[in-house]
N, C-alpha and C. Protein backbone atom coordinates (compact mmCIF):
# COMPACT_ATOMS: atom_id res chain seq x y z
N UNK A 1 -7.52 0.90 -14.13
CA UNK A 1 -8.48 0.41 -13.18
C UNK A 1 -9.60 -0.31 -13.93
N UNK A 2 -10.28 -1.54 -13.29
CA UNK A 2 -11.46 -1.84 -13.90
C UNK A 2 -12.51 -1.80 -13.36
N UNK A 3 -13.46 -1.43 -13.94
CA UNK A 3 -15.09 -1.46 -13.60
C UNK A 3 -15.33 -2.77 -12.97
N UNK A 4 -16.34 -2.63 -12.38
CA UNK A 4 -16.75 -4.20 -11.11
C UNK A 4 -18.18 -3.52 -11.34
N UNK A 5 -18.60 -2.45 -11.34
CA UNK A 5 -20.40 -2.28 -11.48
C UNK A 5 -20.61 -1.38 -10.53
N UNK A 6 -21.76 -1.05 -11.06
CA UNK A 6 -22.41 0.41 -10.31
C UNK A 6 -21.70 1.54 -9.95
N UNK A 7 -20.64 1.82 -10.70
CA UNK A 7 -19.79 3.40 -10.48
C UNK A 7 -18.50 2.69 -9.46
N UNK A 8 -18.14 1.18 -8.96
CA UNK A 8 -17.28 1.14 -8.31
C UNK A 8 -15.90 0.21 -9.44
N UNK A 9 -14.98 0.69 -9.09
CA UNK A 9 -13.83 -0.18 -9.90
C UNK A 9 -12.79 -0.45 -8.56
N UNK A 10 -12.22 -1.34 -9.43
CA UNK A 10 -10.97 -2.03 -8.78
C UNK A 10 -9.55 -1.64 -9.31
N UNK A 11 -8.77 -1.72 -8.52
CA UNK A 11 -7.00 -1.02 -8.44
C UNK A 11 -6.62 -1.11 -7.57
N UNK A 12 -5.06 -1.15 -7.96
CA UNK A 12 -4.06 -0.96 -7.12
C UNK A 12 -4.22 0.70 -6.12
N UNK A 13 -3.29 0.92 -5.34
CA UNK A 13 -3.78 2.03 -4.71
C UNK A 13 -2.56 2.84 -5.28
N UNK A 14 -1.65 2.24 -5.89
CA UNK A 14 -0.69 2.75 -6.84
C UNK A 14 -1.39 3.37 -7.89
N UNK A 15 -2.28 2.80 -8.32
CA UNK A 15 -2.99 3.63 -9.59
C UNK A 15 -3.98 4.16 -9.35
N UNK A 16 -4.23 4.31 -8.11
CA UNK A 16 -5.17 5.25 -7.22
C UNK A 16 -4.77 6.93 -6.82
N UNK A 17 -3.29 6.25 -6.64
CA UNK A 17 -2.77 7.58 -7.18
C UNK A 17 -1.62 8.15 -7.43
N UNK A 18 -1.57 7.07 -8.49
CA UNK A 18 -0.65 7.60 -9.23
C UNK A 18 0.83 8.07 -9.55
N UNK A 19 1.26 6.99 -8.28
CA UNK A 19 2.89 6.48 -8.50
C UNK A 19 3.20 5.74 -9.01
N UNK A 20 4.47 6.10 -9.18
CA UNK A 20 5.43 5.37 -9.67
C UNK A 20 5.93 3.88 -9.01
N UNK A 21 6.46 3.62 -9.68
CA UNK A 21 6.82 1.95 -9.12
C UNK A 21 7.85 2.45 -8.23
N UNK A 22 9.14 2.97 -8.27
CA UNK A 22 9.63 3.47 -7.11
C UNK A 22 9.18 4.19 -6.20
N UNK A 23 8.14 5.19 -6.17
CA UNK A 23 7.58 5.50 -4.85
C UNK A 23 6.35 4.21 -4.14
N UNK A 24 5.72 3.64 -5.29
CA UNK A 24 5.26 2.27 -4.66
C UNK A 24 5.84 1.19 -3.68
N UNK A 25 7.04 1.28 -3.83
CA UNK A 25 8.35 0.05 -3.50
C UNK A 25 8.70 1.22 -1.92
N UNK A 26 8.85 2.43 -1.95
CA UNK A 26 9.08 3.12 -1.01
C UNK A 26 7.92 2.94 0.18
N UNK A 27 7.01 3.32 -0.07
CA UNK A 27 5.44 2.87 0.47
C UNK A 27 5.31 1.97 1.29
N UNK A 28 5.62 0.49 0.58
CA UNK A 28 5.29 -0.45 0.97
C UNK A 28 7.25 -0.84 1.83
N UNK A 29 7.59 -0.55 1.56
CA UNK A 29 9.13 -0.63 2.70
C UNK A 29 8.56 0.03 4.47
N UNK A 30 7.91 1.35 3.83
CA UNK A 30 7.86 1.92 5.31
C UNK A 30 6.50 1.81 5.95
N UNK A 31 5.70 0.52 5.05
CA UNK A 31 4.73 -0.20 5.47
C UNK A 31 5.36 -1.12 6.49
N UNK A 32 6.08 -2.04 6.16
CA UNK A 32 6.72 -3.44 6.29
C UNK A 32 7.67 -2.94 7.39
N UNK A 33 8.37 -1.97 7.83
CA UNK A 33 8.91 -1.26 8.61
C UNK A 33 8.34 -0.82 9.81
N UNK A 34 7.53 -0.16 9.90
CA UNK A 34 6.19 0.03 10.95
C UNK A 34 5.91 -1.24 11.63
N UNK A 35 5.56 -2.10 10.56
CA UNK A 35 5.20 -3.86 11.29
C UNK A 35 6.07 -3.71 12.40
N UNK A 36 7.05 -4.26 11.55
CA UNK A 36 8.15 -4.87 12.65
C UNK A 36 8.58 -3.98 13.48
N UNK A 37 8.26 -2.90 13.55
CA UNK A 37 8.75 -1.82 14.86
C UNK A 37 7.51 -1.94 16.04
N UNK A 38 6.22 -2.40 15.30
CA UNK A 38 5.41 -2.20 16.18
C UNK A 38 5.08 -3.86 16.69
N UNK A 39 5.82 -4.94 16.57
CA UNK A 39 5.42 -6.19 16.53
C UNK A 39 6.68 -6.48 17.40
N UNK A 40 7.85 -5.67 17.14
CA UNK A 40 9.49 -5.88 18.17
C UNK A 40 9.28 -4.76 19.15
N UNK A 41 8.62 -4.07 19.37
CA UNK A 41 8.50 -3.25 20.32
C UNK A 41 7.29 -3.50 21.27
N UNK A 42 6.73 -4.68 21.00
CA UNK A 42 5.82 -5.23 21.96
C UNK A 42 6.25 -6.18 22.44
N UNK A 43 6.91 -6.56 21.87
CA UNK A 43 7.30 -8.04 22.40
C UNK A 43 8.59 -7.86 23.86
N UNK A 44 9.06 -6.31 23.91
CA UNK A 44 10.22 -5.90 24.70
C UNK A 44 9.33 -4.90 25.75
C-alpha cells in the first residue's frame, strides 16, 4: 500500500485484505455476476 498523507494510503482492496489473486478473481466474478442478475432481472 502507499502513503497519500495524513495517516491515509492507497490499495487495492486485495491488499486490504489480503488475498490471493485467486480469491481476488473469485470476488470480482461474483461481483460481475450480481450485475447482470440484477440488470437482466429488471429488464424482465
Amino acid at each position: 500500500m502507499k502513503e497519500i498523507g495524513k495517516g491515509w494510503v492507497e490499495g487495492s482492496a486485495q491488499e486490504l485484505l489480503g488475498l490471493t489473486d485467486a480469491e481476488a478473481a473469485y470476488v470480482e466474478t461474483k461481483v460481475a455476476l450480481t450485475r447482470a442478475v440484477r440488470v437482466n432481472g429488471a429488464n424482465h
